[in-house]
Each structure stands twice: as C-alpha cells, then as structure tokens.
PDB file of N, CA and C in Angstrom:
ATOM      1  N   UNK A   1      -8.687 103.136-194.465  1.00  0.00           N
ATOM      2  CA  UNK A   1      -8.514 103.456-193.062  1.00  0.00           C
ATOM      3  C   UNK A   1      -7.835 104.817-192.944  1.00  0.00           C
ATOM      4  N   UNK A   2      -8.759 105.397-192.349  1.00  0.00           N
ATOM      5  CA  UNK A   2      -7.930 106.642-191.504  1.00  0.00           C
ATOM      6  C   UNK A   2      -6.710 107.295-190.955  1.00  0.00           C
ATOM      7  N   UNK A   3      -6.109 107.808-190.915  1.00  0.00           N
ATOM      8  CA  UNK A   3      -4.476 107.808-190.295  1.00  0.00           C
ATOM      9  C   UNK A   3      -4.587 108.671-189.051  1.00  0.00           C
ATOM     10  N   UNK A   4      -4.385 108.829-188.333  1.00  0.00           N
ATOM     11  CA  UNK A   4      -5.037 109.914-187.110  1.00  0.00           C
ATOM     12  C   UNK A   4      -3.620 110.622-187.225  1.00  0.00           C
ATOM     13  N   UNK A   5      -3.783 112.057-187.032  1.00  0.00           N
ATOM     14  CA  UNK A   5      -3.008 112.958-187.220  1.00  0.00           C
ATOM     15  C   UNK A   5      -1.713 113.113-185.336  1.00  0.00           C
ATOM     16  N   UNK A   6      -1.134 113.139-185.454  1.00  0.00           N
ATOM     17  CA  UNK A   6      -0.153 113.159-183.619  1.00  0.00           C
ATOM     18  C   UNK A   6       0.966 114.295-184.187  1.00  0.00           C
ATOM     19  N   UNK A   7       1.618 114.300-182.750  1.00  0.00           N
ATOM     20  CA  UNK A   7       2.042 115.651-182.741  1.00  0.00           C
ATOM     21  C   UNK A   7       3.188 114.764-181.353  1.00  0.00           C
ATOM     22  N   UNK A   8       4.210 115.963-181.401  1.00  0.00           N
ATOM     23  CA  UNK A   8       5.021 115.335-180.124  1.00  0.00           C
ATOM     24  C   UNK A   8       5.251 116.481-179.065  1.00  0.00           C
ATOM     25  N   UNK A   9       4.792 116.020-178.314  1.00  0.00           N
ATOM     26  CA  UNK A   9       4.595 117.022-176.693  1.00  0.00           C
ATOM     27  C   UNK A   9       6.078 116.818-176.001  1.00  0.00           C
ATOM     28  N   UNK A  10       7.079 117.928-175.643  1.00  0.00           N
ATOM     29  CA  UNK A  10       7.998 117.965-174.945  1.00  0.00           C
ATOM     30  C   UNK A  10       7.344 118.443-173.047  1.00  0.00           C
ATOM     31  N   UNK A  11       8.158 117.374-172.211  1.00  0.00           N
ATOM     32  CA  UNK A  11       7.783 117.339-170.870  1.00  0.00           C
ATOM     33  C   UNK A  11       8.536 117.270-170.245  1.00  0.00           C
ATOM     34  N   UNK A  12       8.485 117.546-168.989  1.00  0.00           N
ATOM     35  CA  UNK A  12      10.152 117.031-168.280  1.00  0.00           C
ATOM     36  C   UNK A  12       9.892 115.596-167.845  1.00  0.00           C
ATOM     37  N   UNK A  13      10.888 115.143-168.062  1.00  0.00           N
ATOM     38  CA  UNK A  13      11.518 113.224-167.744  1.00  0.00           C
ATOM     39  C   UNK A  13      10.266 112.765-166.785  1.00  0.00           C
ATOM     40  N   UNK A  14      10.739 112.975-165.574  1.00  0.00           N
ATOM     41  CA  UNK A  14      10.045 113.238-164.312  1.00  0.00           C
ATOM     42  C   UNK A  14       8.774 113.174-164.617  1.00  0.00           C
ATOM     43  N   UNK A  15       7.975 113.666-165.168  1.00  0.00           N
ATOM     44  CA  UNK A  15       6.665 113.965-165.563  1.00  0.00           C
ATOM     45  C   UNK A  15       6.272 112.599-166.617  1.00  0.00           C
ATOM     46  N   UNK A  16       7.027 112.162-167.755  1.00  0.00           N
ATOM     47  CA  UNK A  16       6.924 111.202-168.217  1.00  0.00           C
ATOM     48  C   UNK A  16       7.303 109.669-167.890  1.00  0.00           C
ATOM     49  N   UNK A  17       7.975 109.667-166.970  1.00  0.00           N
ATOM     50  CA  UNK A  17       7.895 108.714-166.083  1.00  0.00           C
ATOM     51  C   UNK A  17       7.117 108.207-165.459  1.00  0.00           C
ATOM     52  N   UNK A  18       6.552 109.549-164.681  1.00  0.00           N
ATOM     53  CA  UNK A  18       5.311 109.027-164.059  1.00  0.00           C
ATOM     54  C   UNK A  18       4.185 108.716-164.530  1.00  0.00           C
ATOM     55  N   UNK A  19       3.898 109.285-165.870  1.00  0.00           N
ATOM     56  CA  UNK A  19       3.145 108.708-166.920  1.00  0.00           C
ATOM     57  C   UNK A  19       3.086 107.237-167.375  1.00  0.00           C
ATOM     58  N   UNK A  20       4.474 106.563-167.674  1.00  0.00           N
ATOM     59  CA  UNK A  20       5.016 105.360-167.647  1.00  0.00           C
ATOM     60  C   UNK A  20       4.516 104.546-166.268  1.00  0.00           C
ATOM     61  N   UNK A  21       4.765 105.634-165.570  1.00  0.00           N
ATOM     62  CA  UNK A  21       4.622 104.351-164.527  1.00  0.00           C
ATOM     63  C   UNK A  21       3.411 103.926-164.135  1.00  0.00           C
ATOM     64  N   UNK A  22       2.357 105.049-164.455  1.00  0.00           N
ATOM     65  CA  UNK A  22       1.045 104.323-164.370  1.00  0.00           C
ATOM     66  C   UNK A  22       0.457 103.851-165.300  1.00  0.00           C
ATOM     67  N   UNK A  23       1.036 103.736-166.565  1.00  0.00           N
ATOM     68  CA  UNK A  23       0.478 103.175-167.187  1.00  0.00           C
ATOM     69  C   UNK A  23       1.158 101.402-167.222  1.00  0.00           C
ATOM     70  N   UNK A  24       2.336 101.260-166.648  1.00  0.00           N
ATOM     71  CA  UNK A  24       2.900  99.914-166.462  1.00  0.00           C
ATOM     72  C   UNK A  24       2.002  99.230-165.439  1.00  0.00           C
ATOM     73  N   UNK A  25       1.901 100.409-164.691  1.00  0.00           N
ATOM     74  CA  UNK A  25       0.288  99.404-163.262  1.00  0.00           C
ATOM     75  C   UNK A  25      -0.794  98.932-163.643  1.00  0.00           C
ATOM     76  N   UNK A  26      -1.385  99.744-164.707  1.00  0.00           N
ATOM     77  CA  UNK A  26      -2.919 100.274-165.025  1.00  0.00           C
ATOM     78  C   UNK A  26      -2.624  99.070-166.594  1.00  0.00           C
ATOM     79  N   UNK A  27      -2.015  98.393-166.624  1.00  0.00           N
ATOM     80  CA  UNK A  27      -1.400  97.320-168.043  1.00  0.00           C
ATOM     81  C   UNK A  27      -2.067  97.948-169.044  1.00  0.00           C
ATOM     82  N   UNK A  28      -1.671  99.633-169.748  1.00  0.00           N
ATOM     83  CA  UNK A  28      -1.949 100.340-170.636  1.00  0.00           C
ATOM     84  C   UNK A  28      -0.797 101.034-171.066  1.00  0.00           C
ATOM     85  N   UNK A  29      -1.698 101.984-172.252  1.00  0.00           N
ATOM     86  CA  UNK A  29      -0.253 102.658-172.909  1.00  0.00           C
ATOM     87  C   UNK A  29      -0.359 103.983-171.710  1.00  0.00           C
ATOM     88  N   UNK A  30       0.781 104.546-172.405  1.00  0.00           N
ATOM     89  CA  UNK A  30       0.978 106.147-171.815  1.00  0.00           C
ATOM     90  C   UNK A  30      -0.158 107.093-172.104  1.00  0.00           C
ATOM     91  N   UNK A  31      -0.452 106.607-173.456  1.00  0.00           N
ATOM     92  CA  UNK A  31      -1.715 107.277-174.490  1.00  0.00           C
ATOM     93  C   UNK A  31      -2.731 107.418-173.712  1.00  0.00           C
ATOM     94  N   UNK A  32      -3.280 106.088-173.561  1.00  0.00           N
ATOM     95  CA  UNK A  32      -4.295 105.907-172.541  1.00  0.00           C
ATOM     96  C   UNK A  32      -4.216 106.477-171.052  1.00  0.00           C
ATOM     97  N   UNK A  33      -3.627 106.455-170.297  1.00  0.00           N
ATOM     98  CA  UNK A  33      -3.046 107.201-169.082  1.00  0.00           C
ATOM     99  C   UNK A  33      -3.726 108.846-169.697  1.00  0.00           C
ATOM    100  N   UNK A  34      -2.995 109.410-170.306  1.00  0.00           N
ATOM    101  CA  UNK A  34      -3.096 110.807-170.415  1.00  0.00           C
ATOM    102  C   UNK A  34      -4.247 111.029-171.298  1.00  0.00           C
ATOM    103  N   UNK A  35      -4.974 110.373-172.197  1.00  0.00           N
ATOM    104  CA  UNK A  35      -6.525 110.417-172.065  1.00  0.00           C
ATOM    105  C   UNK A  35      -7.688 110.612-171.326  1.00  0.00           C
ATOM    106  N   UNK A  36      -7.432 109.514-170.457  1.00  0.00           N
ATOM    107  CA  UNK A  36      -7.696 109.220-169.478  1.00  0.00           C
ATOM    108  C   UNK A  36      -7.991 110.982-168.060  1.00  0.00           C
ATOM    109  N   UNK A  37      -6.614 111.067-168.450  1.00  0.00           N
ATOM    110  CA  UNK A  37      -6.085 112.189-167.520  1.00  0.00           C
ATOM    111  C   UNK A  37      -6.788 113.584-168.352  1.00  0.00           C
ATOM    112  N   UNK A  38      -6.758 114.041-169.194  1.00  0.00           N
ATOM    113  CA  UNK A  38      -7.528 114.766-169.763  1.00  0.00           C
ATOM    114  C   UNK A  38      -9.380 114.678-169.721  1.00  0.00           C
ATOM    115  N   UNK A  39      -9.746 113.639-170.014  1.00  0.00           N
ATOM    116  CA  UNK A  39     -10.747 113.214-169.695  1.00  0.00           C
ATOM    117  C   UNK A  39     -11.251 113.711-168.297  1.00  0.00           C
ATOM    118  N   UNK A  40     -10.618 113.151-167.813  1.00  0.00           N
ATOM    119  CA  UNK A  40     -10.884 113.888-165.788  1.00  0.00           C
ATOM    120  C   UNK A  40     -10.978 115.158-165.865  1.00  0.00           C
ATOM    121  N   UNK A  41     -10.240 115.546-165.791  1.00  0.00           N
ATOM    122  CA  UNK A  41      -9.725 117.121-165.594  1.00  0.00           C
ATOM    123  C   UNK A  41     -11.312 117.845-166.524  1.00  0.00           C
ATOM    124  N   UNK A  42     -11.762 117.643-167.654  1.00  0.00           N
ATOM    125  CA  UNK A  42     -12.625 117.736-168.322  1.00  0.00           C
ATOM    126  C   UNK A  42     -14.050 117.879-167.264  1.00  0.00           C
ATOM    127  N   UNK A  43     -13.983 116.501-166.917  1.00  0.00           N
ATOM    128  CA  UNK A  43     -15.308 116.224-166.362  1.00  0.00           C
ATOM    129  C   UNK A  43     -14.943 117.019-165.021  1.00  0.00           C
ATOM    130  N   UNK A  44     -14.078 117.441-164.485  1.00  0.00           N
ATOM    131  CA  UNK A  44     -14.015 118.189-163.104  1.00  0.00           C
ATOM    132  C   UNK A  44     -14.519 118.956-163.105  1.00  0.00           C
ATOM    133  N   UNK A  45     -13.881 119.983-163.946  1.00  0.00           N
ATOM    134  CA  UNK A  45     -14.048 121.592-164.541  1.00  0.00           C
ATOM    135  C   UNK A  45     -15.590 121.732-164.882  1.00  0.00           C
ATOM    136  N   UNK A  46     -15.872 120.404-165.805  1.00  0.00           N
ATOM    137  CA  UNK A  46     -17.483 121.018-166.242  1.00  0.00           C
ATOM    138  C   UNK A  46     -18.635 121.054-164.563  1.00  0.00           C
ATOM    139  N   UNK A  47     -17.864 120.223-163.454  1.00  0.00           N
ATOM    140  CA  UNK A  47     -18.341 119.955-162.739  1.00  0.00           C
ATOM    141  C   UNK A  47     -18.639 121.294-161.733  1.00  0.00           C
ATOM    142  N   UNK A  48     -17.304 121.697-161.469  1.00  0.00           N
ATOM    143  CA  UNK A  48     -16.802 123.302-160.915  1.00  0.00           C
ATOM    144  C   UNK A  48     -17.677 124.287-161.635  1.00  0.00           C
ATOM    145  N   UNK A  49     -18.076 124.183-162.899  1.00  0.00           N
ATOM    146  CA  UNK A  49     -18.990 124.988-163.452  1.00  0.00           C
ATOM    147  C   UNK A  49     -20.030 124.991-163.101  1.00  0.00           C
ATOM    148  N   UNK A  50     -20.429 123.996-163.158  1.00  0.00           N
ATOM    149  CA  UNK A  50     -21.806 123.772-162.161  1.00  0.00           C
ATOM    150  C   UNK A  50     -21.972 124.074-161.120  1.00  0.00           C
ATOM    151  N   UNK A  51     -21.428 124.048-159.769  1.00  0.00           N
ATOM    152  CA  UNK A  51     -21.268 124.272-158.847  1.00  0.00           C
ATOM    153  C   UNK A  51     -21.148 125.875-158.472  1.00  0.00           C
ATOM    154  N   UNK A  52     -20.346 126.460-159.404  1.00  0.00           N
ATOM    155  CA  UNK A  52     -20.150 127.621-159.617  1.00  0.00           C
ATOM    156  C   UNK A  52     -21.697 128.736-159.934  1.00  0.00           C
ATOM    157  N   UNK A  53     -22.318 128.198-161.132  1.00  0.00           N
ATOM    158  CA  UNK A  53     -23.559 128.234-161.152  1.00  0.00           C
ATOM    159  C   UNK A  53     -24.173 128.588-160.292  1.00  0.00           C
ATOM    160  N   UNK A  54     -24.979 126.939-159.453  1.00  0.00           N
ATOM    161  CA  UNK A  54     -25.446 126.909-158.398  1.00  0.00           C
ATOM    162  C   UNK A  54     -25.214 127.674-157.551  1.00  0.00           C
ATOM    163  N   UNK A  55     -24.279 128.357-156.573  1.00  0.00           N
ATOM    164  CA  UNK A  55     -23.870 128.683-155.991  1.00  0.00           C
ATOM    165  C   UNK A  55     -23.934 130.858-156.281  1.00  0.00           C
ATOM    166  N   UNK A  56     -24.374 130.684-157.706  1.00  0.00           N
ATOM    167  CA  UNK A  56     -24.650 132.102-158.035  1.00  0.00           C
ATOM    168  C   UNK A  56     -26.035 132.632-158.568  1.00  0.00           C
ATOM    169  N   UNK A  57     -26.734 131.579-158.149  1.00  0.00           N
ATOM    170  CA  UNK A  57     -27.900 131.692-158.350  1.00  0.00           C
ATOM    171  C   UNK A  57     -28.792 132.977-157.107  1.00  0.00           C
ATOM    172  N   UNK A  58     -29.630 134.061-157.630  1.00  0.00           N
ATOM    173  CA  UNK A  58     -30.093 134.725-156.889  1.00  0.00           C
ATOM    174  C   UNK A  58     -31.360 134.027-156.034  1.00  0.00           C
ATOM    175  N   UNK A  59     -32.055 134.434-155.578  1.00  0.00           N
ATOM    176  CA  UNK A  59     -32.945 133.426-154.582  1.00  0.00           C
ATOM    177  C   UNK A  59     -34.495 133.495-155.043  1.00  0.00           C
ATOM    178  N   UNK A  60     -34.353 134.321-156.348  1.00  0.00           N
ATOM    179  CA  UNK A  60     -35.646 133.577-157.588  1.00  0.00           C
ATOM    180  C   UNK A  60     -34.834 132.138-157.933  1.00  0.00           C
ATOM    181  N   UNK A  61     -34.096 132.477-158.682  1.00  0.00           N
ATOM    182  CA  UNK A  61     -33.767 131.071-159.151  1.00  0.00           C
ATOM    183  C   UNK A  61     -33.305 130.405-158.667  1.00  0.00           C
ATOM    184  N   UNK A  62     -33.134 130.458-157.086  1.00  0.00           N
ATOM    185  CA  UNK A  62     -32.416 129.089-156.190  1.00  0.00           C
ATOM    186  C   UNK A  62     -34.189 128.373-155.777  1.00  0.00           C
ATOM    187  N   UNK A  63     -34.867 129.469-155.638  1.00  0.00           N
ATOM    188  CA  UNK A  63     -36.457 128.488-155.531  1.00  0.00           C
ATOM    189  C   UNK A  63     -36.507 128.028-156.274  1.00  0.00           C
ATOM    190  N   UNK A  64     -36.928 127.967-157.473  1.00  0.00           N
ATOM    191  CA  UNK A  64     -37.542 127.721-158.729  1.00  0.00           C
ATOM    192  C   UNK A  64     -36.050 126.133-158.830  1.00  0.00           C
ATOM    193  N   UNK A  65     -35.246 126.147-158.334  1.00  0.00           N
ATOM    194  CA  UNK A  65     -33.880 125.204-158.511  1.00  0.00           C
ATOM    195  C   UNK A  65     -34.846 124.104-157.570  1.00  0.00           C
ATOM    196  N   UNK A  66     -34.578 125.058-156.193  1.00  0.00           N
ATOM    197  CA  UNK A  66     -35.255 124.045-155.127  1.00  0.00           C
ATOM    198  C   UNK A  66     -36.517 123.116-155.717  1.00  0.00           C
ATOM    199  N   UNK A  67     -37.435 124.167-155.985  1.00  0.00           N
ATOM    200  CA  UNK A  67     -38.851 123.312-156.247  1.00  0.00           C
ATOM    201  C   UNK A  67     -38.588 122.261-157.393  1.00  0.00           C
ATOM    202  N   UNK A  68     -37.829 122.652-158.214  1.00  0.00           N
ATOM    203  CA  UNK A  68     -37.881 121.576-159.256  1.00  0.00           C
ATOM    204  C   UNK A  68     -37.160 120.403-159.121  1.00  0.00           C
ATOM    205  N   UNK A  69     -35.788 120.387-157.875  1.00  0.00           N
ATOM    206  CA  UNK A  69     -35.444 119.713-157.258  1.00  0.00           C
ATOM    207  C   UNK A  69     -36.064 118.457-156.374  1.00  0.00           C
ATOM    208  N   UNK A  70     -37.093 119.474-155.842  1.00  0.00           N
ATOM    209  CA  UNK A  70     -38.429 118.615-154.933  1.00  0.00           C
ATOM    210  C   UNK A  70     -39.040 117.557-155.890  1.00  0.00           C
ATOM    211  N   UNK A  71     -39.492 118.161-156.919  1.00  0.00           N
ATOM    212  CA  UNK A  71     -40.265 117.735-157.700  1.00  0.00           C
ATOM    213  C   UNK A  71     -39.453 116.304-158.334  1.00  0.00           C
ATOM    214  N   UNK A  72     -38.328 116.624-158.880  1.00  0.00           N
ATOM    215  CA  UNK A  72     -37.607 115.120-159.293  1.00  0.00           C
ATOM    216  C   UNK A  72     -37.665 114.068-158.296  1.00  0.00           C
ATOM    217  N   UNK A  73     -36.746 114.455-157.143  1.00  0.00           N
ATOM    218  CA  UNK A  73     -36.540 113.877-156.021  1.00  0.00           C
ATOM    219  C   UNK A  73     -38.274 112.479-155.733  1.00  0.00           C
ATOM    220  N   UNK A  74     -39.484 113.535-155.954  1.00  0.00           N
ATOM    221  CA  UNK A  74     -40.941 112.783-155.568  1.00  0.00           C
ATOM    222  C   UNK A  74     -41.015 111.833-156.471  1.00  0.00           C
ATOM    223  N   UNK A  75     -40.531 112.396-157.721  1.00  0.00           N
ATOM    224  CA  UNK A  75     -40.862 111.189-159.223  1.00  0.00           C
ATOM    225  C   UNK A  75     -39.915 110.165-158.624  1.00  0.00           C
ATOM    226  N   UNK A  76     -37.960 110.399-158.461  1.00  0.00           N
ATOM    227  CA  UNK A  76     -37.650 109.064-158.276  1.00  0.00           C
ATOM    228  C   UNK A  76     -37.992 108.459-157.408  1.00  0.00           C
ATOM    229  N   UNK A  77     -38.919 108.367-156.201  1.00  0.00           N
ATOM    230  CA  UNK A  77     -39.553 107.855-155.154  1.00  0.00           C
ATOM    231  C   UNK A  77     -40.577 107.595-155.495  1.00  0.00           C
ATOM    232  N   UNK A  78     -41.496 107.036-156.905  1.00  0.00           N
ATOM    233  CA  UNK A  78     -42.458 106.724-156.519  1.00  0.00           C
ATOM    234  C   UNK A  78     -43.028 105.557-156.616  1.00  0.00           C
ATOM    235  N   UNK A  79     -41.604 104.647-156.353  1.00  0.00           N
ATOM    236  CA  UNK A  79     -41.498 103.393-156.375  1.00  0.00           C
ATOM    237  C   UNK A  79     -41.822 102.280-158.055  1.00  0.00           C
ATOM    238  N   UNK A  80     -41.594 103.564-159.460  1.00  0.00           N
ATOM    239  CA  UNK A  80     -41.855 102.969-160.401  1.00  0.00           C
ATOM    240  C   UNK A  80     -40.812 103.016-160.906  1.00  0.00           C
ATOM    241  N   UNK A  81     -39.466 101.916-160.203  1.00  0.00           N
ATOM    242  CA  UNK A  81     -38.319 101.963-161.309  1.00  0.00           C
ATOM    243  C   UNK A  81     -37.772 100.946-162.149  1.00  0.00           C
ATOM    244  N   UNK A  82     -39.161 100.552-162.403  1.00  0.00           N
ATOM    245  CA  UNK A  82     -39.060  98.844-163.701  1.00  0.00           C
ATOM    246  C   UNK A  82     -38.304  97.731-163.039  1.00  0.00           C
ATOM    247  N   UNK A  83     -38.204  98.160-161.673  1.00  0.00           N
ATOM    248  CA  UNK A  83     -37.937  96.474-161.151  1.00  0.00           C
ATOM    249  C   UNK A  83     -38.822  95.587-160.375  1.00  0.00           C
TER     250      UNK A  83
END
C-alpha cells in the first residue's frame, strides 16, 4: 500500500473553524470539506473560461457556434432518447 505524501497548511483559526464546522454538518472530515472546496472553485474557473471564450468569439465563429448549436439542439429533439 501506498503512503500518500501531506504537507501542513498554516491558516488563520477563524478560517479553520469554519472548515470544522462544515465539515461537523456535512458528517465529514475537514479533508473532505476542502476537496470538495477546491474541486468547485476548479470547475468554476474552467467554467468562466468558457464563458470567457464564448463571449470572444468574432461573428465567423459565433455563427459557425450558433449553427452547430442548432444542429445539436435538433438531434436532442428527435425524440430518440432510448426511453
């Protein structure tokens, strides 16, 4: 078995408390909490990127976005979704 390598993060009290404290709600560790919390923040950012993207797209490639947009949108409507 493996040993996983850790490290110790200095925080203020305050900050680890509140860590504690959701993880006493959430009936988990702290570990998990700030996984968790990293995890998010992760999926936000990649999200903001996207958006960011989109949003800088010139108006060749906001058509070519659109149409292919259209185009998904018709497939998931065409009432073939294996149920």
């Amino acid at each position: 078995m493996a040993l996983t390598q850790t490290t110790t993060l200095r925080m203020p009290t305050d900050l680890r408390d509140e860590i504690a404290r959701l993880a006493e709600q959430r009936s988990t560790s702290m570990l998990q909490v700030v996984t968790e919390a990293v995890h998010r923040l992760s999926r936000d950012e990649w999200w903001t990127s996207v958006r960011d993207a989109l949003d800088n797209l010139d108006s060749e490639q906001a058509a070519i976005y659109q149409a292919e947009s259209r185009r998904l949108d018709a497939a998931a409507a065409d009432g073939l979704d294996g149920g």
